[in-house]
C-alpha atoms as a PDB file:
ATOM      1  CA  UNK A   1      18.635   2.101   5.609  1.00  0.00           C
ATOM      2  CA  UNK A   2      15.087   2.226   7.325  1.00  0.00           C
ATOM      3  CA  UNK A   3      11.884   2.784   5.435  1.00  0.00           C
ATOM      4  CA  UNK A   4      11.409   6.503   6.700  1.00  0.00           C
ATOM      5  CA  UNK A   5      11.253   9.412   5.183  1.00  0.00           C
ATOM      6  CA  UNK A   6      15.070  10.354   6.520  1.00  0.00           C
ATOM      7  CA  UNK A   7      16.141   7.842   3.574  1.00  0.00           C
ATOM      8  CA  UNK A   8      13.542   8.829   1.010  1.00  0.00           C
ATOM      9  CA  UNK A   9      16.105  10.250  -1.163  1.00  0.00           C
ATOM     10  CA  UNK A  10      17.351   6.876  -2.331  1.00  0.00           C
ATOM     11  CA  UNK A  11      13.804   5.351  -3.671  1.00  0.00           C
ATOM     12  CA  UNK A  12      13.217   5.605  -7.477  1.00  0.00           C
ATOM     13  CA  UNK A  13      10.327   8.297  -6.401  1.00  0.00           C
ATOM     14  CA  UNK A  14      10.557  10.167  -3.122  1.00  0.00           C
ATOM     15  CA  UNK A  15       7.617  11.017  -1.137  1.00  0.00           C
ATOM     16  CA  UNK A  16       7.573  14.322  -1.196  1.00  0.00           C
ATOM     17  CA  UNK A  17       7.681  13.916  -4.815  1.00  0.00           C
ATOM     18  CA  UNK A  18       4.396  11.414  -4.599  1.00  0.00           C
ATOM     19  CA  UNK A  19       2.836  13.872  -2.755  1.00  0.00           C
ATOM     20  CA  UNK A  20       3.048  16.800  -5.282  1.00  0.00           C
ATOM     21  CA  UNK A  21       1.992  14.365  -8.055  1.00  0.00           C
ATOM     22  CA  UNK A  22      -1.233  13.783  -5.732  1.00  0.00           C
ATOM     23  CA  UNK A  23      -2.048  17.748  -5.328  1.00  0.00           C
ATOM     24  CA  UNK A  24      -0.938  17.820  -9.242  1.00  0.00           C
ATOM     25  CA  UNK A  25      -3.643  15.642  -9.912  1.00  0.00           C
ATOM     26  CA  UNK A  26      -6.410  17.266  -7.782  1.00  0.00           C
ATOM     27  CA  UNK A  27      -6.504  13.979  -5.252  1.00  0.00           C
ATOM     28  CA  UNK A  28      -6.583  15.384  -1.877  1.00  0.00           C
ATOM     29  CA  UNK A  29      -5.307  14.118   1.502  1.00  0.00           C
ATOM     30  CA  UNK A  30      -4.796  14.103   4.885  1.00  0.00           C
ATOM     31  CA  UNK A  31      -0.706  13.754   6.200  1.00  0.00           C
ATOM     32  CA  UNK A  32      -0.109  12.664   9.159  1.00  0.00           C
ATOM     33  CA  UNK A  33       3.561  12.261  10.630  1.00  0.00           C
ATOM     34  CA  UNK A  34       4.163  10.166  13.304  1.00  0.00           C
ATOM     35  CA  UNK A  35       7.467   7.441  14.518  1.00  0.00           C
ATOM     36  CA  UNK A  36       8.271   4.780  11.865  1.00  0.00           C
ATOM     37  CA  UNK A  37       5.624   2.203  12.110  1.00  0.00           C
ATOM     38  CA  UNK A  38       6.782  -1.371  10.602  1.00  0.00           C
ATOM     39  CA  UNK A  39       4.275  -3.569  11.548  1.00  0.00           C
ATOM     40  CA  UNK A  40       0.386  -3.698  11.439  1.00  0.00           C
ATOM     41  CA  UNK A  41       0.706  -4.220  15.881  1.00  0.00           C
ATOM     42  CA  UNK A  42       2.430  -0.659  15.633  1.00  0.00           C
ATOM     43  CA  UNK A  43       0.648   0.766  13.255  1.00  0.00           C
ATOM     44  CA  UNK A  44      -2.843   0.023  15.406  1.00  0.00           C
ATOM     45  CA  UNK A  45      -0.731   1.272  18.251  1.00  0.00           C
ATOM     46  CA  UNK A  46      -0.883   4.450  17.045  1.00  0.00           C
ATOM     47  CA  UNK A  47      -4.030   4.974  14.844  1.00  0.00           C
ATOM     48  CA  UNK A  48      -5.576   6.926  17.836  1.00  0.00           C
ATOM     49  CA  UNK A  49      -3.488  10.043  16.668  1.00  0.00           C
ATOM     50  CA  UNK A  50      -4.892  10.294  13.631  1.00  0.00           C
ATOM     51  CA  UNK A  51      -7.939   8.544  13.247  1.00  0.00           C
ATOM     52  CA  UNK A  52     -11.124  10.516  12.901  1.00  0.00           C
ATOM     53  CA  UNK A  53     -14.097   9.207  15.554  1.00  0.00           C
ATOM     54  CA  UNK A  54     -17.268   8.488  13.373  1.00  0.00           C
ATOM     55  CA  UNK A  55     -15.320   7.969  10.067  1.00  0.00           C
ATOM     56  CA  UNK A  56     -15.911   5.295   7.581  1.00  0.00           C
ATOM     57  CA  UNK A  57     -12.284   4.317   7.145  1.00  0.00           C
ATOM     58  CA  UNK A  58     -10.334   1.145   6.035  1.00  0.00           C
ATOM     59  CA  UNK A  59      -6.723   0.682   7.627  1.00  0.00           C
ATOM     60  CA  UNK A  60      -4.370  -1.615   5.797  1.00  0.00           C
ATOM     61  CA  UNK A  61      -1.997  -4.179   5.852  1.00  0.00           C
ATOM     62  CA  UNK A  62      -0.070  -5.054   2.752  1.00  0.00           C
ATOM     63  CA  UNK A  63       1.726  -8.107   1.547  1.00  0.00           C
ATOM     64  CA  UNK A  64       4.021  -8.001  -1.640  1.00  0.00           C
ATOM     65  CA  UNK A  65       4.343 -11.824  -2.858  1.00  0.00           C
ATOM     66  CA  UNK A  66       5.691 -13.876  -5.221  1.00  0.00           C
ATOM     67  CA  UNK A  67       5.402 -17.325  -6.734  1.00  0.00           C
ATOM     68  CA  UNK A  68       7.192 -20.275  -9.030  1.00  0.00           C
ATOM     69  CA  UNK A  69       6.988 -18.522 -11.968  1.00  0.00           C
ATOM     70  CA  UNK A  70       8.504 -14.987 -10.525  1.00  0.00           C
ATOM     71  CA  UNK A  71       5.191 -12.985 -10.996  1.00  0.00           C
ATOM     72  CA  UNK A  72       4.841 -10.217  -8.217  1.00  0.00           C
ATOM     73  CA  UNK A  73       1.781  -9.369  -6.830  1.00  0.00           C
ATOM     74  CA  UNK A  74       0.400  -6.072  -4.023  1.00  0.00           C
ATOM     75  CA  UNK A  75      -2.027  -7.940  -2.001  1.00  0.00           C
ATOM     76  CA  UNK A  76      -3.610  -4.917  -0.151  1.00  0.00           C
ATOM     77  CA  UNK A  77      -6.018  -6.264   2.905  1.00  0.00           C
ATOM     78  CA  UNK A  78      -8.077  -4.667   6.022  1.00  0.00           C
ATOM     79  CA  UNK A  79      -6.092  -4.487   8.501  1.00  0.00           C
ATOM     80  CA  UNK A  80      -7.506  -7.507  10.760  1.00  0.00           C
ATOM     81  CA  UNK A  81      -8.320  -9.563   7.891  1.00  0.00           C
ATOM     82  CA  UNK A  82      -6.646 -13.038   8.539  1.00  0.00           C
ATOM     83  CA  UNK A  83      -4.547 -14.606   5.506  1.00  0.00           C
ATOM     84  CA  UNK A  84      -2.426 -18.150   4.733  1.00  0.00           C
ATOM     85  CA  UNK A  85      -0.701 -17.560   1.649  1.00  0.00           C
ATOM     86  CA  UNK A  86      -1.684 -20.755   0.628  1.00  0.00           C
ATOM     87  CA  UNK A  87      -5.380 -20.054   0.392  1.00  0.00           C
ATOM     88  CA  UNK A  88      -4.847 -17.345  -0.716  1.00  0.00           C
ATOM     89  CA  UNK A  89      -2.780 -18.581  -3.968  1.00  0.00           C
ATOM     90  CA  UNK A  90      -5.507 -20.829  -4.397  1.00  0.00           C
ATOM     91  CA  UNK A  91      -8.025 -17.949  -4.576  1.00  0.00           C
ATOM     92  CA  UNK A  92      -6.135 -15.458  -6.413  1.00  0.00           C
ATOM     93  CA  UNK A  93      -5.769 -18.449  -9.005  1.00  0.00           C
ATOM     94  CA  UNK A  94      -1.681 -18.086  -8.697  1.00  0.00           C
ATOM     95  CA  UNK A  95      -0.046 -21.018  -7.088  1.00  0.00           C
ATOM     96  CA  UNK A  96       1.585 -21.029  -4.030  1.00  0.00           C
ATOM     97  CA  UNK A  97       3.036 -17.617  -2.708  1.00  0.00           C
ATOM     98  CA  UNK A  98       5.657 -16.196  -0.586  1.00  0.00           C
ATOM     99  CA  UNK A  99       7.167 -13.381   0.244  1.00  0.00           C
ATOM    100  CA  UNK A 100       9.003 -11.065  -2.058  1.00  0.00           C
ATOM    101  CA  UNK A 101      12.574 -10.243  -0.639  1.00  0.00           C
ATOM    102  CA  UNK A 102      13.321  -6.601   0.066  1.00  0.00           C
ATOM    103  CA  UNK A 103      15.472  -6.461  -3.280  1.00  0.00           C
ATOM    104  CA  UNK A 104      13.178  -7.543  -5.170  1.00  0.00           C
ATOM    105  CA  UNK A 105      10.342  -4.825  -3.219  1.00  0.00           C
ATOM    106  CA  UNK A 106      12.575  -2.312  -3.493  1.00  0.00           C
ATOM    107  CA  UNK A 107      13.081  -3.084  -7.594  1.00  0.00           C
ATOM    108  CA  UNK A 108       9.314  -3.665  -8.495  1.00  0.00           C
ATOM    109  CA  UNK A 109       7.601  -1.074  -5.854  1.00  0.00           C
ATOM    110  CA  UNK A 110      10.544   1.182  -5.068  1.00  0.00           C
ATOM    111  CA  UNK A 111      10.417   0.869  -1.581  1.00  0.00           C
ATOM    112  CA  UNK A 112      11.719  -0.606   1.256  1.00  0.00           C
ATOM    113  CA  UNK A 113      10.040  -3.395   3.843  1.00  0.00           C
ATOM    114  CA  UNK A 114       7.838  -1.783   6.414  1.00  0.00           C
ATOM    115  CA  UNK A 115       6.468   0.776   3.630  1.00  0.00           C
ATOM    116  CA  UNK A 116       4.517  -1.397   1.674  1.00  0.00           C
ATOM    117  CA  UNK A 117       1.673   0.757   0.252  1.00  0.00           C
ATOM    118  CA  UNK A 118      -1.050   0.536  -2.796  1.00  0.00           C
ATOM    119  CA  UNK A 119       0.376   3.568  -3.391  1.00  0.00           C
ATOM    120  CA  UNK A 120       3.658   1.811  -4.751  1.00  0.00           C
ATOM    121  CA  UNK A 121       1.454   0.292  -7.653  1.00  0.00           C
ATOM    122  CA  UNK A 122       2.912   3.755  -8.832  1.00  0.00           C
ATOM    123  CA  UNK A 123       6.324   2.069  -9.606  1.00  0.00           C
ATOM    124  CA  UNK A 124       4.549  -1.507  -9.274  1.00  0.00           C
ATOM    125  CA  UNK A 125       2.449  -0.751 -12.798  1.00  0.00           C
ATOM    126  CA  UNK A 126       5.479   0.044 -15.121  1.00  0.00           C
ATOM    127  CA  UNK A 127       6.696  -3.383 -13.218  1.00  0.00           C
ATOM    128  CA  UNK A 128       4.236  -5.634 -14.456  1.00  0.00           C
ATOM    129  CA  UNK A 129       2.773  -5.969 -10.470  1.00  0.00           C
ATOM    130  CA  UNK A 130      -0.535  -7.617 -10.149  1.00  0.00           C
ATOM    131  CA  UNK A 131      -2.834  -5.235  -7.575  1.00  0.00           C
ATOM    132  CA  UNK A 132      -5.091  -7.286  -5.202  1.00  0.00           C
ATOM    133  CA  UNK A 133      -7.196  -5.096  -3.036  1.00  0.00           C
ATOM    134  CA  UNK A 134      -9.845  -6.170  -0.345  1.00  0.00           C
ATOM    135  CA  UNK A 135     -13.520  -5.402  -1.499  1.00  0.00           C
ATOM    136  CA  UNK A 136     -14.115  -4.185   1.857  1.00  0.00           C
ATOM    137  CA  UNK A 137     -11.979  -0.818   0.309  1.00  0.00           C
ATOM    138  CA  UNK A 138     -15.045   0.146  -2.003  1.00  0.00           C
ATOM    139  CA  UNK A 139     -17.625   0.424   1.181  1.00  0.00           C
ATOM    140  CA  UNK A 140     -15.004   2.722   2.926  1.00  0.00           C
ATOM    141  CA  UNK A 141     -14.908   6.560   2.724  1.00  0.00           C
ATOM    142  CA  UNK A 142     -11.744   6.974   3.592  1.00  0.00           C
ATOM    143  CA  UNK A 143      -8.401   4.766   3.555  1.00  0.00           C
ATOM    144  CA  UNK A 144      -5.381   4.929   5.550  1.00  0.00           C
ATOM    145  CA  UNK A 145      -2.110   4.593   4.026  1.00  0.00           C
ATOM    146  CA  UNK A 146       1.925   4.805   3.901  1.00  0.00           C
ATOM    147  CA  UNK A 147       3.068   7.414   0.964  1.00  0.00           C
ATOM    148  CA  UNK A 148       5.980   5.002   0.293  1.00  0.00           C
ATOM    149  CA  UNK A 149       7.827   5.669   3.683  1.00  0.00           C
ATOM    150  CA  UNK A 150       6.776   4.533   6.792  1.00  0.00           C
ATOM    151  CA  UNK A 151       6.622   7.645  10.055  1.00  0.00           C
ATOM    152  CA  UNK A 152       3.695   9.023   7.284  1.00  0.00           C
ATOM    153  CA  UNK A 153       0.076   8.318   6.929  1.00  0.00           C
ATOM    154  CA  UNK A 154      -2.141   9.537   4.698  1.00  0.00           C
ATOM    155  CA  UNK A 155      -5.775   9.479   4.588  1.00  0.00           C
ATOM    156  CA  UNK A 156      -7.198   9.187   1.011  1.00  0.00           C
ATOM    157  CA  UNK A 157     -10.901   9.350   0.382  1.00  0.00           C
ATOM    158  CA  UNK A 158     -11.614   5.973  -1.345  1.00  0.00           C
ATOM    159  CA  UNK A 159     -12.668   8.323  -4.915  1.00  0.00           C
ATOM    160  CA  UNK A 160      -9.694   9.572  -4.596  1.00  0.00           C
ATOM    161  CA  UNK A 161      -7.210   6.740  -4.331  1.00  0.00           C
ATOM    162  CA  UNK A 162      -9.467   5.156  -7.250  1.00  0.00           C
ATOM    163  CA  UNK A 163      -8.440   8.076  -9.436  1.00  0.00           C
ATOM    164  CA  UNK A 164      -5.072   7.955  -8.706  1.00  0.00           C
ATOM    165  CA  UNK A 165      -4.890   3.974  -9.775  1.00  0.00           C
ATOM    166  CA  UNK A 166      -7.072   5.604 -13.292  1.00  0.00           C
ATOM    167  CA  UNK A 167      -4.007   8.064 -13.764  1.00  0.00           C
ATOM    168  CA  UNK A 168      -1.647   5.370 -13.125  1.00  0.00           C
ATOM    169  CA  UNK A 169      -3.244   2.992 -15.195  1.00  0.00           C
ATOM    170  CA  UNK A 170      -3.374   0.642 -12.277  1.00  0.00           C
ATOM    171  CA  UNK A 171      -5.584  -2.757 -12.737  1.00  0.00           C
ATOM    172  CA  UNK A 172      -7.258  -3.795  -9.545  1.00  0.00           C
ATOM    173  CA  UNK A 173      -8.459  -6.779  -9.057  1.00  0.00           C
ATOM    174  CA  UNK A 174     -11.277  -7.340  -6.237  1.00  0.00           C
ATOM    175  CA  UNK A 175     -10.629  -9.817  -2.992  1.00  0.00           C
ATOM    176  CA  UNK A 176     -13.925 -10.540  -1.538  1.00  0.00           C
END
């Protein structure tokens, strides 16, 4: 199974079924549809369809990690921002990292590779997932996003994605 939303049926919590929570909860959005993207190369590939010229926005790349002791961690990052995993241990105060395997993403964020999204700390928090997110997030307006499957995008003003991480209960902790 791919990480679209043809297979979203078979996650722990849908899209469509993210989505309504969002308008449930007042946080609006932009949705944009568009072919699976799976990689940050693709995903810049095809921002020109949706991005707005002029706009203040952040586009992501997102890592989920592990290390020795079998803690899981979203590391959520601009886009273009280089990363070794080994730095970045040392910074986040872990140990060394690597990468989760798609059974274990798919058990502690409910999705599948090639959606990786903060938006998965919805499944992440009740999983005990540490949140890392880039401080370059709290100077944008507006942040670009998978709603767990990958041929979406949504575009979440930044006070809006901070509410929904209050409603979730979601911890973030600030990569500068």
């Amino acid at each position: 199974m791919d990480a679209s939303s043809t297979f979203q049926d078979t996650l722990p919590l849908s899209s469509d079924a993210l989505l309504a929570q969002l308008d449930s909860w007042g946080l609006a959005y932009r949705l944009h549809t568009h072919v699976p993207l799976r990689t940050v190369e693709e995903s810049k590939a095809a921002e020109d369809q949706f991005m707005v010229p002029g706009e203040n926005a952040l586009r992501l790349k997102n890592l989920y990690l592990r290390n020795k002791k079998k803690r899981n961690y979203l590391v959520t990052l601009e886009q273009s921002r280089e990363i070794d995993l080994k730095t970045l241990g040392a910074e986040l105060g872990v140990g060394n990292l690597s990468f989760g395997s798609a059974d274990r993403l798919m058990q502690n964020l409910g999705i599948r590779p090639g959606a990786v999204s903060p938006l998965a700390m919805i499944n992440g928090v009740q999983n005990n997932v540490s949140f890392f997110m880039d401080a370059a997030a709290q100077q944008a307006d507006v942040i670009y996003m998978h709603p767990l499957v990958n041929d979406r995008t949504v575009a979440l003003a930044r006070t809006d994605l901070m509410a929904f991480f209050d409603k979730i209960g979601c911890d973030i902790r600030w990569l500068h």
